[in-house]
Every structure is written in C-alpha cells, then in structure tokens.
Protein backbone atom coordinates (compact mmCIF):
# COMPACT_ATOMS: atom_id res chain seq x y z
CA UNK A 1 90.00 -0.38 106.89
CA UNK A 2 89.39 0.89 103.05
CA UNK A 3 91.75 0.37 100.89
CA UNK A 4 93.93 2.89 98.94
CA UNK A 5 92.09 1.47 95.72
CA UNK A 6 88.93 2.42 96.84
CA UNK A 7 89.72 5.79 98.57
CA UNK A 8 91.20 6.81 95.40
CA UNK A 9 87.95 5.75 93.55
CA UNK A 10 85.93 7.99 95.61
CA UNK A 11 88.69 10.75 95.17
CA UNK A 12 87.72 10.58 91.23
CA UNK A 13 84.70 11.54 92.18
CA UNK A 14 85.49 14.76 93.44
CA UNK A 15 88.26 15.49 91.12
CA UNK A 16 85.23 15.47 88.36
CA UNK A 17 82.86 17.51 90.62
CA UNK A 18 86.05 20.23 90.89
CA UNK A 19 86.53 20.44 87.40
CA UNK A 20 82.92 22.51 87.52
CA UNK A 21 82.94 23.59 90.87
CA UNK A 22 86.63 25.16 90.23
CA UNK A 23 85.63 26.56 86.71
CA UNK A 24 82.76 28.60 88.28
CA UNK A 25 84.56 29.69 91.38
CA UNK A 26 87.54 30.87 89.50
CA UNK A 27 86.54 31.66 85.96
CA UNK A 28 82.64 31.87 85.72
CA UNK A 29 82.32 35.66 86.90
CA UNK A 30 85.10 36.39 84.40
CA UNK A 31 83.70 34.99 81.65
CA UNK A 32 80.44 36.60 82.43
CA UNK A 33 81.44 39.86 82.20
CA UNK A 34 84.72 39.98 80.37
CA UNK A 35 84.13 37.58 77.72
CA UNK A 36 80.41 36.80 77.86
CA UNK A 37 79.67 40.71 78.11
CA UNK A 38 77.05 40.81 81.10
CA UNK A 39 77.41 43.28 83.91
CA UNK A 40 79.10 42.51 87.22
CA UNK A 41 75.89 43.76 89.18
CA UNK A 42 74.03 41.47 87.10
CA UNK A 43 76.08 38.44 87.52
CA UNK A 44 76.19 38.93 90.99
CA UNK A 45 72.44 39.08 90.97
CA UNK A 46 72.16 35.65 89.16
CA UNK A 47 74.85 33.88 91.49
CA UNK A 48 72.34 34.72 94.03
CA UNK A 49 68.68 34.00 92.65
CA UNK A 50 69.95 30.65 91.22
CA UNK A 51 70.69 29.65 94.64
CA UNK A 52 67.34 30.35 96.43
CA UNK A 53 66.07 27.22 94.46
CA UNK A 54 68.63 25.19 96.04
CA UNK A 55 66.31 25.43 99.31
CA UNK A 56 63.82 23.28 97.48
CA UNK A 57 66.05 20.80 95.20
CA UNK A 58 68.98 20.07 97.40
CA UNK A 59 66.28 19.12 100.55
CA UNK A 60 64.40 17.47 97.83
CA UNK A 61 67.44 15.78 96.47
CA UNK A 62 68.55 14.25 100.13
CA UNK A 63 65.41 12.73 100.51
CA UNK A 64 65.07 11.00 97.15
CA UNK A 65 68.39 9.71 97.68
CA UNK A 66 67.33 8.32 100.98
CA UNK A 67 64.85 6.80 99.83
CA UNK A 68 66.37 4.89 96.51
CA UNK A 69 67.02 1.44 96.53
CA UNK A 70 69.16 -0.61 93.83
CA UNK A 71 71.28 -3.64 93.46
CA UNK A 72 74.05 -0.75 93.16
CA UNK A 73 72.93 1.18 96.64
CA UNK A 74 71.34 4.07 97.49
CA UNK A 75 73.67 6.87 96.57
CA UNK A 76 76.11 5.76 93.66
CA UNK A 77 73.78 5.06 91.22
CA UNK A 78 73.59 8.88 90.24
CA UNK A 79 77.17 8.87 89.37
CA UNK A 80 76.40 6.10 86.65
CA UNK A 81 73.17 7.92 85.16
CA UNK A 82 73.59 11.89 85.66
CA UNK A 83 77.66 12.21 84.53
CA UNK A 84 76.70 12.74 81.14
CA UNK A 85 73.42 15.34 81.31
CA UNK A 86 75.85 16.97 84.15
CA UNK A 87 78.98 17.37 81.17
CA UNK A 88 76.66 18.39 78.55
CA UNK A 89 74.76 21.55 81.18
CA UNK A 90 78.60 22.40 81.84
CA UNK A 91 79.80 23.31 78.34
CA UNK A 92 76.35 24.92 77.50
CA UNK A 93 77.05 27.07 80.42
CA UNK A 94 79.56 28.04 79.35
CA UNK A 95 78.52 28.94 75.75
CA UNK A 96 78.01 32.36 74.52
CA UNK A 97 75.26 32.76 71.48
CA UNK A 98 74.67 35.42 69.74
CA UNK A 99 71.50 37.09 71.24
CA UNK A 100 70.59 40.35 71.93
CA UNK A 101 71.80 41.83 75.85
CA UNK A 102 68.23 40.73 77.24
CA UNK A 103 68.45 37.23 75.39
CA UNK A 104 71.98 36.41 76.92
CA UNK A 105 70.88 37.45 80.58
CA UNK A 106 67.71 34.78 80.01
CA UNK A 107 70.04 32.41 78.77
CA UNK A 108 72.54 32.53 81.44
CA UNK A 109 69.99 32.50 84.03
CA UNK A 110 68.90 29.36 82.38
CA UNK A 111 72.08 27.77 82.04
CA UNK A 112 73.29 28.56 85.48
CA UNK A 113 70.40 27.49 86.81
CA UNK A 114 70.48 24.24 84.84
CA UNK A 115 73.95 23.88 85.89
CA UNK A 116 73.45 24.36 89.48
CA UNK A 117 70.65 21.40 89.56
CA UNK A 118 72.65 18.85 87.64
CA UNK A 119 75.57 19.69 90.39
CA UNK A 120 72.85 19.53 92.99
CA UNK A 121 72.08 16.12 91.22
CA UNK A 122 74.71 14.72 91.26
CA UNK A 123 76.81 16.00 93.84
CA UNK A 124 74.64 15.39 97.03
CA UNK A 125 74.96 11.39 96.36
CA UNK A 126 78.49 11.98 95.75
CA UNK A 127 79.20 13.42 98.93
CA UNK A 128 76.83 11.32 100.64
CA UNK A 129 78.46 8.14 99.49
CA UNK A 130 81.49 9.15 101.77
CA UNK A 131 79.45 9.26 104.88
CA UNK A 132 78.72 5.02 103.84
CA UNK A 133 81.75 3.68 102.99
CA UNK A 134 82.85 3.21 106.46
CA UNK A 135 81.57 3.82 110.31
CA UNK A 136 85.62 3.91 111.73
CA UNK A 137 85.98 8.25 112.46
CA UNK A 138 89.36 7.71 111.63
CA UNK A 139 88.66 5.91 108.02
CA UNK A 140 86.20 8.99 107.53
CA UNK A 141 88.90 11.72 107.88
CA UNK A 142 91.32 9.45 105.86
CA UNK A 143 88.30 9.21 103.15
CA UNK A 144 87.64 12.53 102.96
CA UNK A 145 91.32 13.68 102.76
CA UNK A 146 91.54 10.89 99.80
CA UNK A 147 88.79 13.30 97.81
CA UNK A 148 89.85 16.81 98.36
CA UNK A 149 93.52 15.77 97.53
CA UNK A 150 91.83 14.57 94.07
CA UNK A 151 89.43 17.45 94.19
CA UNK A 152 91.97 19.44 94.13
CA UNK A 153 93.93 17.81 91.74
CA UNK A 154 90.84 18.39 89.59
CA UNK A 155 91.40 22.43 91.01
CA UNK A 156 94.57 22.10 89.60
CA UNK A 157 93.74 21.01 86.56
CA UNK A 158 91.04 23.69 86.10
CA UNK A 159 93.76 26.32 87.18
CA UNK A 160 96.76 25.76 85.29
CA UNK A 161 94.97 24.41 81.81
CA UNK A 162 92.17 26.99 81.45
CA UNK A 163 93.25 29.91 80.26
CA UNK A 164 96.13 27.62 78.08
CA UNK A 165 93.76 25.95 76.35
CA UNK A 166 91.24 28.71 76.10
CA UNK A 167 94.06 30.22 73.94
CA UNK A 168 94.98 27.08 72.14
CA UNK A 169 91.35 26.14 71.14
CA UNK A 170 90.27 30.01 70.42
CA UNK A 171 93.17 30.95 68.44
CA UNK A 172 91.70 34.36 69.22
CA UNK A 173 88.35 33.84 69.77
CA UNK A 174 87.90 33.56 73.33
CA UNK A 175 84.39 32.64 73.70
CA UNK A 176 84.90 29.85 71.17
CA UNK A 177 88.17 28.59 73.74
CA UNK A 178 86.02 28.29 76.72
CA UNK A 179 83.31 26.50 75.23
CA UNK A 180 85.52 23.63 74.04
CA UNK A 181 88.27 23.68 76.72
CA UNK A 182 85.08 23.09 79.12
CA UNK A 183 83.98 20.59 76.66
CA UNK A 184 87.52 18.62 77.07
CA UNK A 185 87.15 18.73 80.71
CA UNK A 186 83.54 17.58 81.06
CA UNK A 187 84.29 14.20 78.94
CA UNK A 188 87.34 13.54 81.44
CA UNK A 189 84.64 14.12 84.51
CA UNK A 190 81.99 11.68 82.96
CA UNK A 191 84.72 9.13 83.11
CA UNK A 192 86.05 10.21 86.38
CA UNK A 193 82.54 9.80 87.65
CA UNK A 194 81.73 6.03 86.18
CA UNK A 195 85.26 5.43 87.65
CA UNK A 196 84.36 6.19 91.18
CA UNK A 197 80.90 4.11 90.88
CA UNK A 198 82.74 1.34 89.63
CA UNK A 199 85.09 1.62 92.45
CA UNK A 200 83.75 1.95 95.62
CA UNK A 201 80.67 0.21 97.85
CA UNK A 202 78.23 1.59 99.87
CA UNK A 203 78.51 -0.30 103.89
CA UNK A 204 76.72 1.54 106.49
CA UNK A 205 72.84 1.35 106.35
CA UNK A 206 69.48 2.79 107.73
CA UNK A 207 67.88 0.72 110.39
CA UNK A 208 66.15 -2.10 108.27
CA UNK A 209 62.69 -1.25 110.27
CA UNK A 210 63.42 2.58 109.94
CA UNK A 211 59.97 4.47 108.03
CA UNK A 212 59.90 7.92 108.21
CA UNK A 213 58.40 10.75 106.31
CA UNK A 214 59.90 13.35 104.43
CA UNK A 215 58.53 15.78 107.24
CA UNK A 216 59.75 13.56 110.02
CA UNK A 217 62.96 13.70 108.25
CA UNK A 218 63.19 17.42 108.64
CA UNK A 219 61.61 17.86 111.76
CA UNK A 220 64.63 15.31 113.29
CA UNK A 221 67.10 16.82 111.52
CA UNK A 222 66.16 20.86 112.84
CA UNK A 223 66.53 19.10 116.46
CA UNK A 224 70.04 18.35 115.31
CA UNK A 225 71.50 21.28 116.88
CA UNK A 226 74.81 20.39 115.90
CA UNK A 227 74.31 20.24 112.78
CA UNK A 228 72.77 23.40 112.70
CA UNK A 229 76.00 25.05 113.63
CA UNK A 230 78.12 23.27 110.77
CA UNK A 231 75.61 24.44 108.22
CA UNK A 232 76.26 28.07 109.50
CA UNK A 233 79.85 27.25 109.98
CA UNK A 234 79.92 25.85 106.19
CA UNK A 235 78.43 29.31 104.96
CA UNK A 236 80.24 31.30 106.19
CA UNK A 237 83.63 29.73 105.36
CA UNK A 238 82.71 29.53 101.95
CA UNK A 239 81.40 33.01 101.71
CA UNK A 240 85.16 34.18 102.56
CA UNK A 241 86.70 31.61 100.30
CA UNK A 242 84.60 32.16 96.89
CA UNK A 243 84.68 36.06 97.35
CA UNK A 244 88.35 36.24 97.83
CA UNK A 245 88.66 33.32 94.92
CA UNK A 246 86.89 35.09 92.80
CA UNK A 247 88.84 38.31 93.15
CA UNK A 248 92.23 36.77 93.04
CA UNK A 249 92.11 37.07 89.02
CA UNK A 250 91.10 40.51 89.48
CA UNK A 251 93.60 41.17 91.93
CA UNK A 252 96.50 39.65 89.78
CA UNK A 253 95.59 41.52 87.02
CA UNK A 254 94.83 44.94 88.05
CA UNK A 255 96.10 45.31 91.78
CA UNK A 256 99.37 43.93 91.27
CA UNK A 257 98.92 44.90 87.49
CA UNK A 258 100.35 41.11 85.88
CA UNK A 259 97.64 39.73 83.99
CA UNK A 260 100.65 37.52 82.81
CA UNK A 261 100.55 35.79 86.09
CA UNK A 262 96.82 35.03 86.84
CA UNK A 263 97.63 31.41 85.57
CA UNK A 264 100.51 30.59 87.76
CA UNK A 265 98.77 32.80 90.77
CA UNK A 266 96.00 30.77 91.06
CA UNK A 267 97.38 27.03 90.19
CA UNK A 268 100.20 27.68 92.89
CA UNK A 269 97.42 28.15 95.40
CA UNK A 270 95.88 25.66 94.06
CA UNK A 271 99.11 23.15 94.71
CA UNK A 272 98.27 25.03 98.57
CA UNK A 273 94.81 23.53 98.26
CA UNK A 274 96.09 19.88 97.98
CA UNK A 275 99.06 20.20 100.21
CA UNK A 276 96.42 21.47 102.88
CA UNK A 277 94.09 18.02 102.46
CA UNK A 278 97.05 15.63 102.08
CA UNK A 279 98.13 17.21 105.94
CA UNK A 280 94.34 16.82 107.32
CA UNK A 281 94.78 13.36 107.81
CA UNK A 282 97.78 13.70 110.12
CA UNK A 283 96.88 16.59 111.87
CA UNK A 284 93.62 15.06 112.86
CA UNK A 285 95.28 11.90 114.64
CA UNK A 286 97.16 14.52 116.82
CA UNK A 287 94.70 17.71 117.59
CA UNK A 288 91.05 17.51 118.01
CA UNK A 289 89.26 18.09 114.67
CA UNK A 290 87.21 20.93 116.57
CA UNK A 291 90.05 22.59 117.91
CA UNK A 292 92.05 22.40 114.39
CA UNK A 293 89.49 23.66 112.82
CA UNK A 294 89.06 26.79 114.76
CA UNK A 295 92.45 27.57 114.74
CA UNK A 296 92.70 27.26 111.08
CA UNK A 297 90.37 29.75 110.34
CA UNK A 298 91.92 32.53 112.54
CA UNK A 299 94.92 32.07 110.87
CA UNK A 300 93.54 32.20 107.91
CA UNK A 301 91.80 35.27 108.68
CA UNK A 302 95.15 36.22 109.69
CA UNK A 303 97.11 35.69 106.36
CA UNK A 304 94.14 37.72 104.32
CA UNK A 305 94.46 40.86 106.50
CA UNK A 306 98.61 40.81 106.13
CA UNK A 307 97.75 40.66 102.67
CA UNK A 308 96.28 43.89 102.84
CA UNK A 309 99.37 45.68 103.89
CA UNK A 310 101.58 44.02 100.79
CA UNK A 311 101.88 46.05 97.75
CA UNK A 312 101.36 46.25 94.18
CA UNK A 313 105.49 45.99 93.72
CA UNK A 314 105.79 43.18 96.32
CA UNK A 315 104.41 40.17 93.74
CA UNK A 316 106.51 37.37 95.30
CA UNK A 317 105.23 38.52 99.07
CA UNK A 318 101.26 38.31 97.61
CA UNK A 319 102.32 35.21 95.90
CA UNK A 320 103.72 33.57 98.70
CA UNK A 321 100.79 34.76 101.11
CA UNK A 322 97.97 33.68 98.98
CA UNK A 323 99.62 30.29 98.54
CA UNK A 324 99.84 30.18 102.42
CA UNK A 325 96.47 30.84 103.10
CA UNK A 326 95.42 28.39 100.38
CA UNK A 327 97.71 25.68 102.36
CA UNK A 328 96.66 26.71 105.80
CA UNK A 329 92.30 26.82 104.86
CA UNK A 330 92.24 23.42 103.01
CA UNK A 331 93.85 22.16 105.70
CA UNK A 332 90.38 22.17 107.49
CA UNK A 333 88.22 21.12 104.41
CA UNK A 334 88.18 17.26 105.11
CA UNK A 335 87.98 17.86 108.95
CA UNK A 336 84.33 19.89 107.85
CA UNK A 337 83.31 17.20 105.43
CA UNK A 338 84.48 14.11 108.22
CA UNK A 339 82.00 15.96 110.95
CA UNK A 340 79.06 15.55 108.48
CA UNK A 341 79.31 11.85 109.09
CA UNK A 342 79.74 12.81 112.65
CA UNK A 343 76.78 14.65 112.66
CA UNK A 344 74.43 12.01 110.99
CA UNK A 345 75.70 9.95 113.49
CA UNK A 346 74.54 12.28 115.73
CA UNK A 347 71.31 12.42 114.67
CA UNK A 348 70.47 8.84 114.68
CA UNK A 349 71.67 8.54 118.41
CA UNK A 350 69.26 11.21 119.16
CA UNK A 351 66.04 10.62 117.18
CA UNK A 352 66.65 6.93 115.92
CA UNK A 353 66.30 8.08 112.66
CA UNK A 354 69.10 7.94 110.22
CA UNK A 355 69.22 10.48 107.08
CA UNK A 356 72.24 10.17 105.32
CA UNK A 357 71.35 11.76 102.15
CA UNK A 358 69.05 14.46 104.38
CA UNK A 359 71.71 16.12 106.24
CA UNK A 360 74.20 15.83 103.34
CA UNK A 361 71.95 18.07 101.25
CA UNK A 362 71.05 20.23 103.66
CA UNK A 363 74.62 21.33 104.31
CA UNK A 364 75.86 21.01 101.10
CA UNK A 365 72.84 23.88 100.43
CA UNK A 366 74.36 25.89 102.75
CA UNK A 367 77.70 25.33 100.96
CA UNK A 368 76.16 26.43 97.75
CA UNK A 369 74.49 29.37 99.23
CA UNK A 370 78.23 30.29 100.76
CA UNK A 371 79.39 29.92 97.06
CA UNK A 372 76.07 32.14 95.60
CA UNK A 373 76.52 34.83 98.29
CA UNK A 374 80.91 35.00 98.14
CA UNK A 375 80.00 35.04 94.16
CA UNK A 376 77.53 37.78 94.18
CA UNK A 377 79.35 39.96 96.97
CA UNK A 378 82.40 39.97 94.32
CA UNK A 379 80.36 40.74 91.63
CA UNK A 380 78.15 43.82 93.54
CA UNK A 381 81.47 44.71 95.06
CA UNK A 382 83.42 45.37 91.81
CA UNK A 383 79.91 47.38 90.69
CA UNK A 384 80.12 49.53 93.74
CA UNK A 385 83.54 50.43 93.41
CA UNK A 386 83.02 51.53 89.57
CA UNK A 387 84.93 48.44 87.77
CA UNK A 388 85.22 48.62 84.28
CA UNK A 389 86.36 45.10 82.54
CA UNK A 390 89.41 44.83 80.65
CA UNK A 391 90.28 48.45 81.28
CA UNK A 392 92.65 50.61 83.20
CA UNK A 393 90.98 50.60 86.32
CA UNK A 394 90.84 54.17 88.69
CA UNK A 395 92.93 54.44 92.43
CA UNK A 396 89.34 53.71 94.11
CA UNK A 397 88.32 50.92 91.94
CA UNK A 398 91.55 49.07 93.03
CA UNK A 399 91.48 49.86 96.66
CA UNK A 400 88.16 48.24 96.07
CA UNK A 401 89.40 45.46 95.22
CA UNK A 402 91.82 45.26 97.76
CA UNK A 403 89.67 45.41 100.50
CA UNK A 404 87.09 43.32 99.05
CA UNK A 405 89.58 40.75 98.42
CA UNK A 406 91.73 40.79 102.09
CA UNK A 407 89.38 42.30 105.11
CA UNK A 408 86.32 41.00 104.29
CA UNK A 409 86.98 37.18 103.40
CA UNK A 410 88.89 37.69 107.10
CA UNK A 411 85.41 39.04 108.60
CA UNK A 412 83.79 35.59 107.47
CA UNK A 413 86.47 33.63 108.58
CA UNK A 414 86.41 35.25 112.07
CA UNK A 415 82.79 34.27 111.87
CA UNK A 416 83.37 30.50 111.09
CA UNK A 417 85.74 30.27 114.51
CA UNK A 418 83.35 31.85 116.82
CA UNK A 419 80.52 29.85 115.67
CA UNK A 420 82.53 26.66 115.80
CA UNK A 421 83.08 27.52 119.76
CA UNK A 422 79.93 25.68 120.31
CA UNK A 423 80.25 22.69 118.17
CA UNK A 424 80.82 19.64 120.53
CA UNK A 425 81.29 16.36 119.22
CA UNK A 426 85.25 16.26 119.55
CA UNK A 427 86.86 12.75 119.14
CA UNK A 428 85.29 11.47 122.46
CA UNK A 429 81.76 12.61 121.54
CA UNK A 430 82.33 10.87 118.19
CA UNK A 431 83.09 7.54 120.01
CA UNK A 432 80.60 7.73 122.42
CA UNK A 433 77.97 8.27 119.76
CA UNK A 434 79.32 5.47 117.82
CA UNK A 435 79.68 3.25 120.57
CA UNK A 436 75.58 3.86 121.46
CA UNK A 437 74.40 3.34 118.19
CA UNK A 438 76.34 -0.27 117.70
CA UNK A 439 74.85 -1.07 120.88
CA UNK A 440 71.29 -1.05 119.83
C-alpha cells in the first residue's frame, strides 16, 4: 500500500501539468484570437500542425525514458531538470509582441510548438511514473484518482483565477494580464513539480536481462491489441471534451449572452471535474472499470445532447447540466489512466518485453492529438459559421455554436463506448496477467 503522503506527491505533479494543460484547453484559443488577434481558422490550423510532430517526439520521448538510468530512476528525473525550461515556454506562449500579422502567426507557431515539446517532455515521465509506483490494480486506480483530484485542483485554479488576475495584473491591458498571471502560475508548477520528485519512488522494474531495440519496442507494442483500442478510445474522448471545453467560453458569452459568468461557468465544472476523480476510486471497487467506463460516456453523451434543447434564458438549467456532465466524464478519467498500467502489463505477459515509458507516450500522443483535433474543430467550426470575436454575433453564428458545442462532443463520446466494447482486460484479466508475470 502507498501512502497518502506519497499519492499526494504524485498528485502535485499533475496539478502543475493542469495549470498548462487547463490554460490551453480553456483559454489558449481565446487569447489567440480575441486578445492575441489571429484568426480562428488559423488557430485551428496551428492546434493541428503542432501536433503531427508529436508522432515523432512523444514515441521518441517513451523510449529515452525507457532507457534512462539514475540513482533517482528512470522517469522522475525529468521533473527535477525540465520544470523550469517547461515554466519559462509557458509564459512566452503566452506573450503577445508587437510584430506585424505574418510575424505573430510565426511566432505562435513557434511558441506552441515549443510549448507542446516541453509538455511532451515532461509530461510522458510524469505519467509514466504512475504506472511504477506500485503493481497492486487497486493501488493504481487509488493513484491515479490521487492525481486528477490534484489535476484538477490545478483546473480549478486555472478556472477561477485567470481571468481575475488577468484583470488585476493588466489594469486594462489584457495581453500584458495574461502574460504575468501565466507567469504566477508557472513558478507555483516548477515547485509543484520538484515537490512530486522529492516525494515519491519509482518500484516496479524492467526485467534486469530485458535488451530490446527501439524497433522491437514498437513492433511489441503494435501487437498490443489492447492497447490499440485505448489509444483510439483516448482520442476520441478527448476530441469531445476539448471541443466542447473550448466552446463553453463562447457559449457563456454569446449563446446564453453572460460574459459575466464565463468565470464561475467554467470553475463550477471544474469543482465537477474533481468531484468526478475523488468518486473513481469507489466506483471502481464496485463495477468493472470496463463496464464504468462505457457507461460513463453514454451518459455523458447524453447530458451534451439535453443541453441542446436548453435555452439562452434557462442559465441555471445550462449551468447545472454542464456541471453534470463535467461530474459524470471525470468520473472515468482515472479508470483510462489505471488501464494504461493494465495494458503495459499486458504487454509484457505477451511479448516479455516491458515498455513503460513506450506505451505511456504512445497514448498520451493520442491524447494530445484528441486535444489538437477537439482544438482545431472549435476553431474551423466558429470560422465556418462566420464568428466574429468580441462582437454581436448573427442567429446562425450562434446556432453554430450550439451545435458545435452539444451534438458533436456527443458523436465522439458515442464513439469512445462502442470502441471500448472490445476492450477486455476487466478486473479478472488484470489479475490473471499479474498473477503470470510474478510467476516468471
């Protein structure tokens, strides 16, 4: 058993990875075209392209990490050395200089990109490390609810302080408030991060005579068929969740027309978020994680299409909804992140090779392409349907909006349970695996 101590030390970890992760999922298409004056086709265009280089660096990434060895492990290491080049890339991201149109589409390309490798830098051994800590299934879904509750905390953070502080520090100038109020919340993640690789220790290992290449990796892990369906499962759930994330300021402020309200909107769902991973814990000791899971996600798909039929008058109904969904989806987050370990596991009882840091990346790519493609559907989306920023916006531009932002997150959700129909290592599978592999 891990203790709370440590649990909570790996939580940290996420709670500074959300602080990023949250900023660009909630605020970073906003700032792009509202504040850093870039157009929404465009920034949906650069979510995207960023992203294809994640086929190359988060592979890459996984099989550096399996292959480092220090006094301090194999994976927490890059909290200690990349928290500070990762804070810096995250308030330069979120700069705006004064260059010409052309010159501030090159720099946020550059930026973005930037950003996207220090997260893929420092967020694959992060994520990773929770697969170590412990071989017990049961510890793993406890672990894993331990960092979503704090990565959401971090969520929460992001949510309620942003646009707050954006004010305080701008005093006007908007563009100055986001550069420093991401600057306040980077220095808390750099400590956040030494925190959690000063707290935790890495226990479950490779086979000491294991020697593989980084071909052989792949090759064993694209005969892991199951974790070829939680990669596509992973996608597509965060497809629906970014694009209807990133519309909920949008829909706040010019659906239900209360731009006063975006803050409180989005940290109450946010308080959903970590009410949802505090519950995964529980509900796993009593349902089968695969089961759960499925069912989560058609009721989630559920609560987006109801909140289709609620109206622009009905703001506590599409406050209460949105909150519900929030509570219900998160609910399945750790269960997702749990099966990874699962599904390393997995691999190892199959090929006799184990890759850790491999199969980490490799979903967490299709993660990030989830978050690229929900991000640049949002941003195309708003260009199709003639979206003007910070202006009164016309009766087709906000049914836009409202579609974009209910049916089609549901679509991807749908998705996400049928694929899941033929994942198979439930909690006997698990034990069995386990079981085979302590054997040997």
């Amino acid at each position: 058993m891990l203790s709370v101590r440590e649990k909570v030390a790996y939580g940290l970890g996420d709670t500074a990875s959300n602080i990023v992760f949250q900023s660009v999922m909630l605020f970073l298409s906003f700032f792009y075209t509202d504040i850093f004056g870039l157009s929404p086709a465009l920034v949906g265009t650069l979510f995207l392209v960023v992203r294809i280089f994640d086929a190359v660096t988060d592979p890459l990434m996984g099989a550096i990490n399996d292959r480092t060895n220090t006094r301090h492990g194999k994976f927490r290491p890059y909290l200690l050395w990349l928290a500070v080049p990762f804070g810096i890339i995250s308030v330069l991201a979120f700069t705006t200089p004064d260059l010409s149109p052309d010159g501030k589409a090159v720099y946020a390309f550059v930026t973005y990109g930037l950003l996207m490798l220090a997260y893929t830098a420092i967020n694959i051994p992060y994520s990773a490390l929770g697969g170590v800590l412990t071989a017990n299934p049961t510890e793993r879904v406890s672990v894993q609810s331990y960092r979503f509750v704090f990565g959401m905390l971090g969520g929460l953070l992001v949510t309620a302080c942003t646009l707050p502080l954006v004010d305080f520090f701008g005093a006007g100038d908007k563009a100055k408030g986001y550069q420093m109020t991401i600057a306040a919340m980077s220095v808390l993640g750099v400590i956040m991060f030494w925190l959690c690789f000063a707290g935790t220790k890495e226990r479950v290992f490779p086979p000491a005579e294991q020697k593989s290449s980084f071909w052989q990796d792949m090759a064993s892990l694209w005969h892991n068929d199951q974790w070829r369906i939680l990669s596509l499962a992973a996608l597509f759930v965060l497809v629906g969740m970014v694009l209807r994330n990133t519309l909920a300021i949008y829909y706040v402020k010019y659906y239900l027309g209360r731009e006063d309200l975006i803050t409180l909107f989005v940290t109450l769902g946010m308080l959903g978020n970590i009410a949802g991973c505090a519950v995964a814990q529980w509900l796993a000791a009593r349902v089968c994680k695969v089961k759960a899971y499925m069912a989560i996600q058609v009721i989630a798909a559920l609560l987006c299409v109801v909140s289709y039929f609620i109206g622009p008058e009905q703001t506590l109904l599409a406050f209460i909804i949105y909150v519900l969904w929030c509570f219900i989806l998160q609910m399945g987050t750790p269960l997702l992140w749990a099966k990874m370990a699962d599904v390393v596991d997995y691999g190892q009882y199959r090929s006799g090779i184990r890759i850790t840091g491999m199969t980490y990346s490799s979903v967490v790519f299709f993660i990030k392409m989830g978050l690229a493609i929900g991000g640049a559907m949002a941003g195309w989306l708003l260009a199709f349907y003639g979206y003007q920023p910070d202006q009164a916006q016309s009766a087709d531009t906000l049914q836009g909006i409202l579609l974009s932002f209910t049916w089609l997150p549901a679509l991807a959700f749908l998705i996400v349970a049928l694929v899941m129909k033929f994942y198979k290592l439930g909690t006997q599978e698990v034990e069995k695996v386990r079981v085979a592999i302590e054997s040997r």
